[in-house]
C-alpha atoms as a PDB file:
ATOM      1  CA  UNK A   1     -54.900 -11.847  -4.976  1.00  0.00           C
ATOM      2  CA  UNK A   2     -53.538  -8.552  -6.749  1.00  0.00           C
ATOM      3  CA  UNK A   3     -55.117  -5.797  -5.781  1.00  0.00           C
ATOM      4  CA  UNK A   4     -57.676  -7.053  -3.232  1.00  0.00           C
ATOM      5  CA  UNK A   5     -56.980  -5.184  -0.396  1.00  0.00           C
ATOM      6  CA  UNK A   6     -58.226  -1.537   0.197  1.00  0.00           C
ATOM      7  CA  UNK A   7     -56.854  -0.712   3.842  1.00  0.00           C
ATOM      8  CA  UNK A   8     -54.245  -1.794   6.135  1.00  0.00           C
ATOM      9  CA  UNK A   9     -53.312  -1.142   9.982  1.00  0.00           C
ATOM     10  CA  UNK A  10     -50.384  -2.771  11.278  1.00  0.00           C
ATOM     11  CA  UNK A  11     -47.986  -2.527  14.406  1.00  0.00           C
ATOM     12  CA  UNK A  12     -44.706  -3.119  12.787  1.00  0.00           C
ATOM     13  CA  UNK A  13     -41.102  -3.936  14.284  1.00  0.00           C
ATOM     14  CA  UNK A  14     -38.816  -1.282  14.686  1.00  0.00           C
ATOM     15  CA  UNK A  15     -34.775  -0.693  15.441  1.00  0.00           C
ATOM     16  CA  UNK A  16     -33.717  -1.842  19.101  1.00  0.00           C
ATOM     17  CA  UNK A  17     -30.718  -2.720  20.948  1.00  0.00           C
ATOM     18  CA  UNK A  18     -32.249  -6.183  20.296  1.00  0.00           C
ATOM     19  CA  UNK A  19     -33.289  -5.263  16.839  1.00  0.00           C
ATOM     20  CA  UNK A  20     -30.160  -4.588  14.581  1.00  0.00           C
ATOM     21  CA  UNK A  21     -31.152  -1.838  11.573  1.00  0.00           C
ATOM     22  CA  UNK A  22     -30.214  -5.185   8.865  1.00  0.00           C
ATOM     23  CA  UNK A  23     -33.069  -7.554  10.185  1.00  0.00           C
ATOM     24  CA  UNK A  24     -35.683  -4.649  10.011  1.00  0.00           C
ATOM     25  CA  UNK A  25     -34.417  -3.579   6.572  1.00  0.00           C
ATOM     26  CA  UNK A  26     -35.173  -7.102   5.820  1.00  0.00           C
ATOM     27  CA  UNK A  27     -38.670  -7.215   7.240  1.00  0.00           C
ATOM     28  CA  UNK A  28     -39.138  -3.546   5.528  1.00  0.00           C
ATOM     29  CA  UNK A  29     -38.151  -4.911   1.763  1.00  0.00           C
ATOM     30  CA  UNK A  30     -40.534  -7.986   2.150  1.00  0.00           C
ATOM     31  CA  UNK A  31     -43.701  -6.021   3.533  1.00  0.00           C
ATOM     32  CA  UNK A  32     -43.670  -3.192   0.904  1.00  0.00           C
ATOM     33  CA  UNK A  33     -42.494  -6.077  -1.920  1.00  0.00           C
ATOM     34  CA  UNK A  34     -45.459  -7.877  -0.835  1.00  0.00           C
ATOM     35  CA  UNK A  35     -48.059  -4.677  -0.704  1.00  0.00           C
ATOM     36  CA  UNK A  36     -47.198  -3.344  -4.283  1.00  0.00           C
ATOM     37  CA  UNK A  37     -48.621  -6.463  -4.958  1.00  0.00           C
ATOM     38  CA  UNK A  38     -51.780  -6.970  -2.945  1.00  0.00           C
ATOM     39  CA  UNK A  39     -52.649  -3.360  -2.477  1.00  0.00           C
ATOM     40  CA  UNK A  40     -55.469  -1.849  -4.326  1.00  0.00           C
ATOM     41  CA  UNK A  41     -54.815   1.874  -5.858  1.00  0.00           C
ATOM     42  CA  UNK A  42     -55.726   4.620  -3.540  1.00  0.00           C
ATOM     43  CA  UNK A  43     -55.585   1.638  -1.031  1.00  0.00           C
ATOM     44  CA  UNK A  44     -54.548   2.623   2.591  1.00  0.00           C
ATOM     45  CA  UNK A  45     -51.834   1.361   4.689  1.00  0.00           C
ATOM     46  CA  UNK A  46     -51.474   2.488   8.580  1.00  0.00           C
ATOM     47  CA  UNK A  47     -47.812   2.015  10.374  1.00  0.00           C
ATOM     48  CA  UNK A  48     -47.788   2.684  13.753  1.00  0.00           C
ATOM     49  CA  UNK A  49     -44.435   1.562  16.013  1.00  0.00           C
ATOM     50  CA  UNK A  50     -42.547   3.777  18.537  1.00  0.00           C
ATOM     51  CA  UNK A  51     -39.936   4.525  15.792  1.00  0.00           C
ATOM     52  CA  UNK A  52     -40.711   4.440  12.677  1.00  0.00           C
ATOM     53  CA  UNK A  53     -37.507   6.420  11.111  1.00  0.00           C
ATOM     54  CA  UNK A  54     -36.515   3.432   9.064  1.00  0.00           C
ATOM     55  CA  UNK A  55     -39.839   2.800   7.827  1.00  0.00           C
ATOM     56  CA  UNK A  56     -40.422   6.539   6.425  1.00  0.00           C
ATOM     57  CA  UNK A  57     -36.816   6.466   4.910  1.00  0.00           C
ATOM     58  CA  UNK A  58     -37.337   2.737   3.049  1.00  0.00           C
ATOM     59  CA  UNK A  59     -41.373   3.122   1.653  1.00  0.00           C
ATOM     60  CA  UNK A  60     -42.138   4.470  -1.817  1.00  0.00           C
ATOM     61  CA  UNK A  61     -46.279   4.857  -1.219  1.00  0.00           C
ATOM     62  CA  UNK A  62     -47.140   8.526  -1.049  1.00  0.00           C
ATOM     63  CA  UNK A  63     -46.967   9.731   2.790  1.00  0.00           C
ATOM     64  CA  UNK A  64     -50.440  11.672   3.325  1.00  0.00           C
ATOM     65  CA  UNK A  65     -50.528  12.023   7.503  1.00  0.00           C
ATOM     66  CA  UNK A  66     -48.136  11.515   9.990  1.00  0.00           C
ATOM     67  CA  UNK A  67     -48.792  12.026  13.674  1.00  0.00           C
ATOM     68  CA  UNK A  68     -47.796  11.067  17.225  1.00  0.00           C
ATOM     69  CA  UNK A  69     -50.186   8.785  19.468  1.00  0.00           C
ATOM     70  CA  UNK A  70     -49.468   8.969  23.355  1.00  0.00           C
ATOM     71  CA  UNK A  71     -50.820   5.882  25.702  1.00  0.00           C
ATOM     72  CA  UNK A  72     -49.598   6.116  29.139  1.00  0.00           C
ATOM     73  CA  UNK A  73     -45.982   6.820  29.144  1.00  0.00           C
ATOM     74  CA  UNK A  74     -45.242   5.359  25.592  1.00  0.00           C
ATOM     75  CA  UNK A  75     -45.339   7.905  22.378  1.00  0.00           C
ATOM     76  CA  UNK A  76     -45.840   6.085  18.965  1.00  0.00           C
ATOM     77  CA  UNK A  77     -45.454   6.931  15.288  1.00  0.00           C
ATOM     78  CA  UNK A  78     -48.275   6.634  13.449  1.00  0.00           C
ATOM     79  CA  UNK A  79     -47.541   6.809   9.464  1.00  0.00           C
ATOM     80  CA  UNK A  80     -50.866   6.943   7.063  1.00  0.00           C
ATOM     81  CA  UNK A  81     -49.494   5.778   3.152  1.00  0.00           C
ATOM     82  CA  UNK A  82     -51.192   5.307  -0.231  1.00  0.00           C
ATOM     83  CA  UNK A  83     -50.558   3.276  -2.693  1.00  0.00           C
ATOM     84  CA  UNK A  84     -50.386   5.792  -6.008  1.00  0.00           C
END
């Protein structure tokens, strides 16, 4: 339903050798299309991948934390957004 959901976490995909930049775009569009819809205002939405470059260039929610997450030898982005 519209705007039913207060809070988000996610892993999302990311660019790769395997991954071309197009398919993500792609995956990018539908996720935020989809979360303007079901996202409540002041709602929450966690992104966390090891690059998230794409991601913080394509998404219109206001950006209120960004930080870095370590787990053994991997680093990942974690983006915190909110739907205005």
């Amino acid at each position: 339903q519209e705007g039913e959901v207060c809070c988000l976490a996610t892993i999302v995909p990311y660019v790769t050798r395997n991954t071309p930049e197009k398919d993500i775009r792609k995956i990018y569009e539908e996720l935020f299309y989809q979360l303007e819809f079901v996202m409540k205002k002041k709602g929450k939405m966690v992104f966390i991948a090891q690059d998230l470059t794409l991601l913080r260039e394509m998404c219109k929610f206001k950006l209120i934390s960004e930080r870095n997450v370590a787990t053994s030898n991997l680093i990942y982005d974690v983006l915190i957004y909110e739907k205005k």
